[in-house]
C-alpha atoms as a PDB file:
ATOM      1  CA  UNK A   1     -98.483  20.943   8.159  1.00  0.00           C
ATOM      2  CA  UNK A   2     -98.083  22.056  11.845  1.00  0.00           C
ATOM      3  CA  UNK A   3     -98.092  18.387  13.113  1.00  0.00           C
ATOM      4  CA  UNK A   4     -95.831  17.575   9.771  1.00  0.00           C
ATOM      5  CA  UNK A   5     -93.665  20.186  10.762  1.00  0.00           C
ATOM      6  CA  UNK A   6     -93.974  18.860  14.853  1.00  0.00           C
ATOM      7  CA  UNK A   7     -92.818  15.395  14.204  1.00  0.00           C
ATOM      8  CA  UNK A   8     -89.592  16.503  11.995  1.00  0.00           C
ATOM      9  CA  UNK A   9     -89.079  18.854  14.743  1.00  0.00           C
ATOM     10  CA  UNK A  10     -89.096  16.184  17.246  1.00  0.00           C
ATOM     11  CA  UNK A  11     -87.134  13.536  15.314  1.00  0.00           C
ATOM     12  CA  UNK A  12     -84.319  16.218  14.663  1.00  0.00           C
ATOM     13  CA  UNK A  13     -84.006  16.862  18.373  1.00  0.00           C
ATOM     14  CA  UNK A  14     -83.962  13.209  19.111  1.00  0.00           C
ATOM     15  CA  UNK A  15     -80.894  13.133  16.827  1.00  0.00           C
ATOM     16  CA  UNK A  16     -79.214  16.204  17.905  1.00  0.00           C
ATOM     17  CA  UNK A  17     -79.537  14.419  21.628  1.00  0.00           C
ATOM     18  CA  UNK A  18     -78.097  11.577  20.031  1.00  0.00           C
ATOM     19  CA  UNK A  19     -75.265  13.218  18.071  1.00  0.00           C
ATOM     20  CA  UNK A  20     -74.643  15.137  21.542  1.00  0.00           C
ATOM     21  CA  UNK A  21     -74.728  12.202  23.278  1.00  0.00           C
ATOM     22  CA  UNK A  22     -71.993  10.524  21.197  1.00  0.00           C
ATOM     23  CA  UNK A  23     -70.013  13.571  21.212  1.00  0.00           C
ATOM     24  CA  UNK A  24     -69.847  13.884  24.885  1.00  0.00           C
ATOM     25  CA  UNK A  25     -68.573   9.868  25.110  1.00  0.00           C
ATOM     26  CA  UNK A  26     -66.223  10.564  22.804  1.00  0.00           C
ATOM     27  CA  UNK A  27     -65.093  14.146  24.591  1.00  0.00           C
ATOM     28  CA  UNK A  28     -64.972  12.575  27.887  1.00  0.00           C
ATOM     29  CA  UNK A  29     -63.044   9.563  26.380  1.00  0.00           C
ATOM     30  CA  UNK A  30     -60.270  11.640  24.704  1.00  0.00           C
ATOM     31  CA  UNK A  31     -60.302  13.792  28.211  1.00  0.00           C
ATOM     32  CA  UNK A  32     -59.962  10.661  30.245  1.00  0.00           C
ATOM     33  CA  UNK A  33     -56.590   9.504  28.126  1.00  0.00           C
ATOM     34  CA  UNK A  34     -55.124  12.789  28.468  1.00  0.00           C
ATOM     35  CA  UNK A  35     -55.870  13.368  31.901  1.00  0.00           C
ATOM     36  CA  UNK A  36     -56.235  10.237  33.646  1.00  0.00           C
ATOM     37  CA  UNK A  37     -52.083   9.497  35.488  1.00  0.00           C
ATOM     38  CA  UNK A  38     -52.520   5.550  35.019  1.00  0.00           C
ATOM     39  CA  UNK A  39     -53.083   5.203  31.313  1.00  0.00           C
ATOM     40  CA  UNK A  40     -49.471   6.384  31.150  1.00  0.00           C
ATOM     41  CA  UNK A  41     -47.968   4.123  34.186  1.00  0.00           C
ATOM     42  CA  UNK A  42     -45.422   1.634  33.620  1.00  0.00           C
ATOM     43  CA  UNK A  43     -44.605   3.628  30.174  1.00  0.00           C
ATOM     44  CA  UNK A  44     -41.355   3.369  29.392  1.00  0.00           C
ATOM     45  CA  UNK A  45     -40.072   7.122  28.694  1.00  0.00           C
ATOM     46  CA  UNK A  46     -36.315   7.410  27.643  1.00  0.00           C
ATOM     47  CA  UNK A  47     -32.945   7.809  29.534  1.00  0.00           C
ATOM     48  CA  UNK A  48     -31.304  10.563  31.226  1.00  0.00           C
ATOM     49  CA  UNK A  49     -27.426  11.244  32.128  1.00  0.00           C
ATOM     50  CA  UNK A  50     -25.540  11.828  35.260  1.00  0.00           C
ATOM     51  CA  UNK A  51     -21.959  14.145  35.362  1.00  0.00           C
ATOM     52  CA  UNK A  52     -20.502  10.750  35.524  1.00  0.00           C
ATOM     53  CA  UNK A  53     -21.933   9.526  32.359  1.00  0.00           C
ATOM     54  CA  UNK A  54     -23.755   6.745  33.909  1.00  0.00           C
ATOM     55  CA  UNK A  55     -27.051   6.377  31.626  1.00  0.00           C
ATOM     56  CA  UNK A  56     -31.040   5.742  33.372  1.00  0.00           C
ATOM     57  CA  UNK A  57     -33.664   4.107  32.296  1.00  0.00           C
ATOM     58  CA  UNK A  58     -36.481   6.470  32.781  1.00  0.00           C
ATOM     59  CA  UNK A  59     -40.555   5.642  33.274  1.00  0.00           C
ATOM     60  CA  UNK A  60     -43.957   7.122  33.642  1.00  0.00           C
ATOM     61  CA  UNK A  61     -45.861   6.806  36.464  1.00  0.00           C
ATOM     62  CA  UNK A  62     -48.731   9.124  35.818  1.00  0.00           C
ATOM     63  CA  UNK A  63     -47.852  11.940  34.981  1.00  0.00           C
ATOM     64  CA  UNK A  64     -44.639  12.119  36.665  1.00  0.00           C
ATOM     65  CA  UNK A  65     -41.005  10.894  35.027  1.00  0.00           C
ATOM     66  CA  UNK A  66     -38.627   9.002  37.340  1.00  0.00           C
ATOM     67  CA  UNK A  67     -35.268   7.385  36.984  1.00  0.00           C
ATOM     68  CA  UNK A  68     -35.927   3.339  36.856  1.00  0.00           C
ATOM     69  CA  UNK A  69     -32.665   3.035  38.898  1.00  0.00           C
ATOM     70  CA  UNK A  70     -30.920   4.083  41.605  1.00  0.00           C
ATOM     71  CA  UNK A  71     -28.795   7.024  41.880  1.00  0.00           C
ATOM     72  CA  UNK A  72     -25.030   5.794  41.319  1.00  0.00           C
ATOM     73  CA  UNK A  73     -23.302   9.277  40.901  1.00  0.00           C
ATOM     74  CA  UNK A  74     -20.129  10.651  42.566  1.00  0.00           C
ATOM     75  CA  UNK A  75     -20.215  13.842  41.218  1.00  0.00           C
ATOM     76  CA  UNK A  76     -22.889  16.558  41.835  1.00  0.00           C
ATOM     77  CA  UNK A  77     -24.752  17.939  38.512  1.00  0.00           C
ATOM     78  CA  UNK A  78     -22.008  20.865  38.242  1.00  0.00           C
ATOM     79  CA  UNK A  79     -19.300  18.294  38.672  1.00  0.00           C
ATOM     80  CA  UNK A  80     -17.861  18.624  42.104  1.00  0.00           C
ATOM     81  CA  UNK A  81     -16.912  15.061  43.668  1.00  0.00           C
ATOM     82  CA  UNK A  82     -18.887  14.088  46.387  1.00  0.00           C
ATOM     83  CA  UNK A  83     -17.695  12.899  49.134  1.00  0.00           C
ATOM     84  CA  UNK A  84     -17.109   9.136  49.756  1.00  0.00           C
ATOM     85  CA  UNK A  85     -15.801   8.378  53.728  1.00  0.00           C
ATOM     86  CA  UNK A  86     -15.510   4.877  52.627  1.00  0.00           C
ATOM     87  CA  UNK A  87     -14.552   2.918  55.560  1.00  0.00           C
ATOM     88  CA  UNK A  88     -13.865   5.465  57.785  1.00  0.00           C
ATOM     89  CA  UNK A  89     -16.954   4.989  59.899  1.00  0.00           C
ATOM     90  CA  UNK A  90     -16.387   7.962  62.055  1.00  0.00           C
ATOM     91  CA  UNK A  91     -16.284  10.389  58.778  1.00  0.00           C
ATOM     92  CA  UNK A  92     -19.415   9.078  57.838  1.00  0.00           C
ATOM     93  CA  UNK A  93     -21.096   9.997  60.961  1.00  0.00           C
ATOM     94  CA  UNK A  94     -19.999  13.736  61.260  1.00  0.00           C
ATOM     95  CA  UNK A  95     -20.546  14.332  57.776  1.00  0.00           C
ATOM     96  CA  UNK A  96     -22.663  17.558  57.066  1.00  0.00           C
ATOM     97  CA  UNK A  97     -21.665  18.417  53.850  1.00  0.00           C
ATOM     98  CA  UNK A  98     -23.138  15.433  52.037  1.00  0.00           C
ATOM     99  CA  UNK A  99     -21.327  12.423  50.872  1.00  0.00           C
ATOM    100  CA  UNK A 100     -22.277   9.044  49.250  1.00  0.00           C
ATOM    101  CA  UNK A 101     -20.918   5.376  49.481  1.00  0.00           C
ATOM    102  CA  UNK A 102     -21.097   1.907  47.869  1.00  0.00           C
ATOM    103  CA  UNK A 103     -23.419  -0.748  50.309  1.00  0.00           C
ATOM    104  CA  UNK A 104     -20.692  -2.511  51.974  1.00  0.00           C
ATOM    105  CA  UNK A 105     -17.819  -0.626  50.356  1.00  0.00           C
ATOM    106  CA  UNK A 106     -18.054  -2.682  47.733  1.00  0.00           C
ATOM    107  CA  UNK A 107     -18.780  -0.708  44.051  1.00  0.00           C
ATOM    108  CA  UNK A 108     -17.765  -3.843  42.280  1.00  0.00           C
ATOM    109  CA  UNK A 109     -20.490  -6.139  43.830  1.00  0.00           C
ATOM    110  CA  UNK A 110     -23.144  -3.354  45.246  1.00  0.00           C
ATOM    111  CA  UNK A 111     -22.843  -0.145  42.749  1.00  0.00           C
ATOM    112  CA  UNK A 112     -24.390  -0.994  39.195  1.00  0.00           C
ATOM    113  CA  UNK A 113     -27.295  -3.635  41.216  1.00  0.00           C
ATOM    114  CA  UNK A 114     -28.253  -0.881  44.154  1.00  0.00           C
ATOM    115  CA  UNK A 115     -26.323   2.171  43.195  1.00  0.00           C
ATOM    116  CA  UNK A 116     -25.219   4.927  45.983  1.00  0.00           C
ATOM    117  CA  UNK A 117     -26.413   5.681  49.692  1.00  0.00           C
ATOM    118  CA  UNK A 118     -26.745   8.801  50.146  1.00  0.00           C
ATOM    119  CA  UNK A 119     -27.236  10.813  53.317  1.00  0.00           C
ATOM    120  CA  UNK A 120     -29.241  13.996  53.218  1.00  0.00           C
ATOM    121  CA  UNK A 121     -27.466  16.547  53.326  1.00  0.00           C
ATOM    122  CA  UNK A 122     -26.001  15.672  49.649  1.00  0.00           C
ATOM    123  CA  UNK A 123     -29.671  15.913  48.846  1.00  0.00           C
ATOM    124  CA  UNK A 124     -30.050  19.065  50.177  1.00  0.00           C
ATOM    125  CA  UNK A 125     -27.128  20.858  48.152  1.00  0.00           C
ATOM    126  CA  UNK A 126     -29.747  20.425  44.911  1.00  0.00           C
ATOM    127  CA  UNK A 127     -27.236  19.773  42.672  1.00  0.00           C
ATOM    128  CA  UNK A 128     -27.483  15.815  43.424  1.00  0.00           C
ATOM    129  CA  UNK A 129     -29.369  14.806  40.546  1.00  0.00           C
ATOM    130  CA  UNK A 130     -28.859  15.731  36.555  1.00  0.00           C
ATOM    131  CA  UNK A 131     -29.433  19.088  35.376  1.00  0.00           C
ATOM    132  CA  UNK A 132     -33.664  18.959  34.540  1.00  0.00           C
ATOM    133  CA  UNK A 133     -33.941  16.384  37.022  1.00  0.00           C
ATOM    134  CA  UNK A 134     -34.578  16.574  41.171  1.00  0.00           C
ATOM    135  CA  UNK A 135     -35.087  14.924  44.199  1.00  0.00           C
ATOM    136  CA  UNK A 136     -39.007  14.502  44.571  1.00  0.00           C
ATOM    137  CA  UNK A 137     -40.123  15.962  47.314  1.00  0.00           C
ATOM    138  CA  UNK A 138     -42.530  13.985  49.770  1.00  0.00           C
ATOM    139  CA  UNK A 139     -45.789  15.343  48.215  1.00  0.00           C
ATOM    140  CA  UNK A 140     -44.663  13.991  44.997  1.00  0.00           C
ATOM    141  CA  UNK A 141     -43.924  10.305  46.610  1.00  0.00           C
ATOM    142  CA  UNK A 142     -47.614  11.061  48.019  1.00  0.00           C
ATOM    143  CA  UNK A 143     -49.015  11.631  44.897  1.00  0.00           C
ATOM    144  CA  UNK A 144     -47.428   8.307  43.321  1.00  0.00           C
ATOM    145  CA  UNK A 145     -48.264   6.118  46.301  1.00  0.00           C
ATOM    146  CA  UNK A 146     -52.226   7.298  45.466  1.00  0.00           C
ATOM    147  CA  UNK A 147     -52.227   7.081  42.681  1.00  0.00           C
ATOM    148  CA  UNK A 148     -50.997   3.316  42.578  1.00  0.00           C
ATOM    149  CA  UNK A 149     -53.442   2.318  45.890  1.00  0.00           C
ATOM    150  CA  UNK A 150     -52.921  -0.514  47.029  1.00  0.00           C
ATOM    151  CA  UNK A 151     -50.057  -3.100  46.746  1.00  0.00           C
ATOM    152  CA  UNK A 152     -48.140   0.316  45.670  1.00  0.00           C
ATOM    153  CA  UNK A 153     -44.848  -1.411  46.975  1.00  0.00           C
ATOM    154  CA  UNK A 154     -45.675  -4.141  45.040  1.00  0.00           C
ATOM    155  CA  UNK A 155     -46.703  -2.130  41.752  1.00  0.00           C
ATOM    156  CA  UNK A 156     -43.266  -0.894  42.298  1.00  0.00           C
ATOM    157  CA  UNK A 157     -41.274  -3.519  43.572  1.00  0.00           C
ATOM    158  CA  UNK A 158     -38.662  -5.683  40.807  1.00  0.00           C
ATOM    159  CA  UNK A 159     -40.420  -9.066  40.270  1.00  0.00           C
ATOM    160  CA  UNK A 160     -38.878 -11.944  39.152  1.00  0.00           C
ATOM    161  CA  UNK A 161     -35.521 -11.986  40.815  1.00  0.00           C
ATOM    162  CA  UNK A 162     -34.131 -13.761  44.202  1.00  0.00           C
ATOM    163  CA  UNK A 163     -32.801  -9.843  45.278  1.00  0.00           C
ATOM    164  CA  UNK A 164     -35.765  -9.710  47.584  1.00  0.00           C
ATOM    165  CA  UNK A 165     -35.274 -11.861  50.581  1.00  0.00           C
ATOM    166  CA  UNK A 166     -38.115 -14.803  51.345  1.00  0.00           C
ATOM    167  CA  UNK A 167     -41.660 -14.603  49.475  1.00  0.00           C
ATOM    168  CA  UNK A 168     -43.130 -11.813  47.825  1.00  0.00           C
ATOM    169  CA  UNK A 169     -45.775 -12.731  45.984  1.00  0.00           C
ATOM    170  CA  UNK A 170     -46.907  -8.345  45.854  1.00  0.00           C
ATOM    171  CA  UNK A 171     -43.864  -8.087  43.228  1.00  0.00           C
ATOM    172  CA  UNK A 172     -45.547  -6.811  40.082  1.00  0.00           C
ATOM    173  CA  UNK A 173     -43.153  -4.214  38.647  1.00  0.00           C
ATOM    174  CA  UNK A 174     -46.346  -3.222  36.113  1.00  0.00           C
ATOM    175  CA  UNK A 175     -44.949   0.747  36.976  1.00  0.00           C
ATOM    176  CA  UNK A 176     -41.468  -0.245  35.623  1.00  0.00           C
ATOM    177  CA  UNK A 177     -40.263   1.197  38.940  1.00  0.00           C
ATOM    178  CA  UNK A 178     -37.667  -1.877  39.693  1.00  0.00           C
ATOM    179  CA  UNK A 179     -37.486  -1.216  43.263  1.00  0.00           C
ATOM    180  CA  UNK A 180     -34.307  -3.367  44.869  1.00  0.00           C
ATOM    181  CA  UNK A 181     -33.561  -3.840  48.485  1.00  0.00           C
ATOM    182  CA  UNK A 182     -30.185  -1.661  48.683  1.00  0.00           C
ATOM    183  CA  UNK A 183     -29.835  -1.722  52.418  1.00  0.00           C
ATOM    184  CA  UNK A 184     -28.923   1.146  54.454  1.00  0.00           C
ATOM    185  CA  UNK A 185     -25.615   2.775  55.894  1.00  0.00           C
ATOM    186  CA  UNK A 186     -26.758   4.226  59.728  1.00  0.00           C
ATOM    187  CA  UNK A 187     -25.372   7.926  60.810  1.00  0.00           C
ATOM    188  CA  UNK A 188     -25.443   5.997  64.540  1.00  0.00           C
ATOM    189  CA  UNK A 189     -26.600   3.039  65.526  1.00  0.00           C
ATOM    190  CA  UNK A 190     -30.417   3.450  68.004  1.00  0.00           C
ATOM    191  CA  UNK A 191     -29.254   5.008  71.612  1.00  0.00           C
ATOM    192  CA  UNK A 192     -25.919   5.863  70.571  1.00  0.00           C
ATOM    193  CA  UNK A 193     -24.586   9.243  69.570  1.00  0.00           C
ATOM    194  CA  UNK A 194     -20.848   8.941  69.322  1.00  0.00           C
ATOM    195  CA  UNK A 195     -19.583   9.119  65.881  1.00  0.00           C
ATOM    196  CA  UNK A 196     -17.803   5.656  66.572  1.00  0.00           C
ATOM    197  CA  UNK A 197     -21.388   3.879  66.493  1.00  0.00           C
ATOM    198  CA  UNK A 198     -22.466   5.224  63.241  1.00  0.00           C
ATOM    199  CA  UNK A 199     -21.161   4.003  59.626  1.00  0.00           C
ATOM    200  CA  UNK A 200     -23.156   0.659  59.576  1.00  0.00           C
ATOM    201  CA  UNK A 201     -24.774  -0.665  56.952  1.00  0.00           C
ATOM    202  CA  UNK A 202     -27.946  -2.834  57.353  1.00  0.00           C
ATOM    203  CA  UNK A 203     -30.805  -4.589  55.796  1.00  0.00           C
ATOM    204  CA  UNK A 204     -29.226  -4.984  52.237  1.00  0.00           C
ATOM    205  CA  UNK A 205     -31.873  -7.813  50.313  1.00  0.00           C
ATOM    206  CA  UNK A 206     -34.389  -6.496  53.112  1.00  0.00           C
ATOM    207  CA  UNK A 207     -35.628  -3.278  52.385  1.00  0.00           C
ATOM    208  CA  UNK A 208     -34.906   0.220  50.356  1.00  0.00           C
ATOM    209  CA  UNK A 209     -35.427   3.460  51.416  1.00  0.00           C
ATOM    210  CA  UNK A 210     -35.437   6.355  49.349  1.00  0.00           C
ATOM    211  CA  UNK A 211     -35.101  10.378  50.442  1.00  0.00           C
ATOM    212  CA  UNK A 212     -37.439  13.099  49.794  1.00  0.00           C
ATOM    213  CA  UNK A 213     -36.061  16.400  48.990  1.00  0.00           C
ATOM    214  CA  UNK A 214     -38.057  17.188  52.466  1.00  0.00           C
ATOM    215  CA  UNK A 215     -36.717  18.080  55.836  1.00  0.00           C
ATOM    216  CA  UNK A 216     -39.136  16.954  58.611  1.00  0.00           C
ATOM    217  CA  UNK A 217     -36.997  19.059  60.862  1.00  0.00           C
ATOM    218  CA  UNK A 218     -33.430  20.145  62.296  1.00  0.00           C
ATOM    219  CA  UNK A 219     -32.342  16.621  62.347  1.00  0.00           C
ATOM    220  CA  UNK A 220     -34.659  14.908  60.347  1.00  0.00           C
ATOM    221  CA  UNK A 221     -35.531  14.289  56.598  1.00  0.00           C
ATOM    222  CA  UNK A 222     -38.550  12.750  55.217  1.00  0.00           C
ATOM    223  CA  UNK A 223     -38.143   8.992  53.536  1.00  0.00           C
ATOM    224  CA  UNK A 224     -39.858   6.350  51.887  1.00  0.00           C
ATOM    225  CA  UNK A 225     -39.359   2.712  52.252  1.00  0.00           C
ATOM    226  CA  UNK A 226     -40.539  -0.709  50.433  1.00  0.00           C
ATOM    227  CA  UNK A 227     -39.622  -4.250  52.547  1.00  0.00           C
ATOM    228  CA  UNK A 228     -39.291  -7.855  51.795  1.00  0.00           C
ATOM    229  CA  UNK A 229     -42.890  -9.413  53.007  1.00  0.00           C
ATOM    230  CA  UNK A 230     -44.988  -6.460  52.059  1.00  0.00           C
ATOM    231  CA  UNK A 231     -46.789  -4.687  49.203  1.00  0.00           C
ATOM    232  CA  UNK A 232     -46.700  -1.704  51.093  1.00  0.00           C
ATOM    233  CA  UNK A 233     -45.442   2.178  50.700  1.00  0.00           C
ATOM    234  CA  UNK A 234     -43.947   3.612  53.883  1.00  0.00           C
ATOM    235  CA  UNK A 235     -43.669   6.656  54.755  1.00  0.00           C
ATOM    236  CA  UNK A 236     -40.749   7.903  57.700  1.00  0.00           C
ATOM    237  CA  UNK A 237     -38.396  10.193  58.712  1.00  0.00           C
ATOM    238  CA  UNK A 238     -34.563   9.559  59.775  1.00  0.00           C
ATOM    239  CA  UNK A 239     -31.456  11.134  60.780  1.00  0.00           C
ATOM    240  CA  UNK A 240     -30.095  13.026  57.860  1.00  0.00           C
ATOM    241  CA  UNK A 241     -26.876  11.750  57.949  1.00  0.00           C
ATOM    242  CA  UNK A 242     -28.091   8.357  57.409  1.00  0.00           C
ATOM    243  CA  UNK A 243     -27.239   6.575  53.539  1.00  0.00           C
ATOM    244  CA  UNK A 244     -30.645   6.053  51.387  1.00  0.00           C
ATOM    245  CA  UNK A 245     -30.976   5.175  48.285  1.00  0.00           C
ATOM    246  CA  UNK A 246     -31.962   8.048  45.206  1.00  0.00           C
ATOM    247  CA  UNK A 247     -34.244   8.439  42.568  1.00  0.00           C
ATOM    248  CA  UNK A 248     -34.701  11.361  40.301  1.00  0.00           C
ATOM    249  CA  UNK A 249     -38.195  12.779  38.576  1.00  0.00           C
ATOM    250  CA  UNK A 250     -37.853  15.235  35.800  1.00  0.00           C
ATOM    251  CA  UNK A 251     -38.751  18.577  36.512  1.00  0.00           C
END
């Protein structure tokens, strides 16, 4: 009876391991799709609303929502105009209070495609984005360049159109990002400090940059940049009153 009772006793452990065994698969499984950022990358999510009434795509990437397009407000969330210097170049470059304008001056051919360039110090007022929504900061732009590895730019960059100048093979867009090459709108152009040298815009169908809620110091504000050529993420810092481009993540 004892070696009866032996052998049941072993073949019931061996299926309690088993039974374990399949739970634990099945536990780490169900962990894996609730924890893991890229099963949910390249979701689409929904749409959020600017005090203009301009309406966003929105996406996952991980765990994080963003804005699948470009800033294009002129109002901040509580709806105070922002300022626009247009073509007054010299505005542009003293500007401390924040302020905003189309690539080129041009809303009609520039605004809906790349949206508004922004210099910092809009950023900074933290009422540039909707109401739930922000400016990431740079360790959130950290956490989505890890977490897409390599040929991030790529992973992010719009695929399939001729906005991207020469060949760029990295374009994937699988994160839904739609990265476009909006250009850039200098505080002063490199060696020169007067405002007259500042106000130019540059590299539009080359490269976009976009801020970080993140000062890197007195002058300075932490940026990120994807270029024409490369799969890459960059990571900078430029004068504040230089004119990037925007994106939102929800809080």
């Amino acid at each position: 009876m004892t070696q009866i009772h032996t052998a049941m006793s072993h073949a019931s452990y061996r299926s309690f391991l088993l039974l374990a065994a399949i739970a634990a698969t099945l536990t780490a499984s169900m962990s894996g799709c609730m924890k893991e950022d890229s099963s949910d990358t390249g979701t689409g999510a929904g749409s959020v609303t600017d005090a203009d009434g301009n309406i966003y795509r929105t996406v996952m990437i991980g765990n994080q929502e963003w804005m699948a397009e470009n800033l294009r407000t002129t109002r901040y969330s509580d709806g105070t105009p922002i300022e626009n210097p247009g073509a007054d170049n010299p505005a542009w470059a003293t500007n401390r209070n924040g302020a905003y304008s189309w690539y080129g001056n041009d809303k009609d051919s520039f605004g809906k495609k790349y949206g508004g360039l922004y210099n910092w110090h809009a950023v900074n007022t933290g009422k540039l984005c909707p109401a739930g929504w922000r400016v990431p900061s740079d360790e959130e732009w950290t956490k989505v360049n890890r977490h897409l590895a390599v040929n991030a730019g790529g992973r992010m960059k719009a695929a399939g159109t001729s906005e991207w100048d020469g060949a760029n093979p990295d374009a994937a867009n699988d994160t839904g990002f739609d990265a476009l090459p909006g250009g850039v709108r200098v505080h002063s152009l490199s060696g020169k400090t007067t405002s007259a040298s500042g106000g130019f815009f540059f590299h539009e169908g080359r490269t976009g940059r976009w801020w970080t809620s993140c000062a890197s110091s007195s002058a300075n504000a932490l940026h990120r940049s994807i270029h024409a050529g490369s799969g890459s993420v960059f990571r900078s810092h430029s004068p504040k009153g230089n004119g990037y481009s925007v994106r939102c993540i929800r809080e």
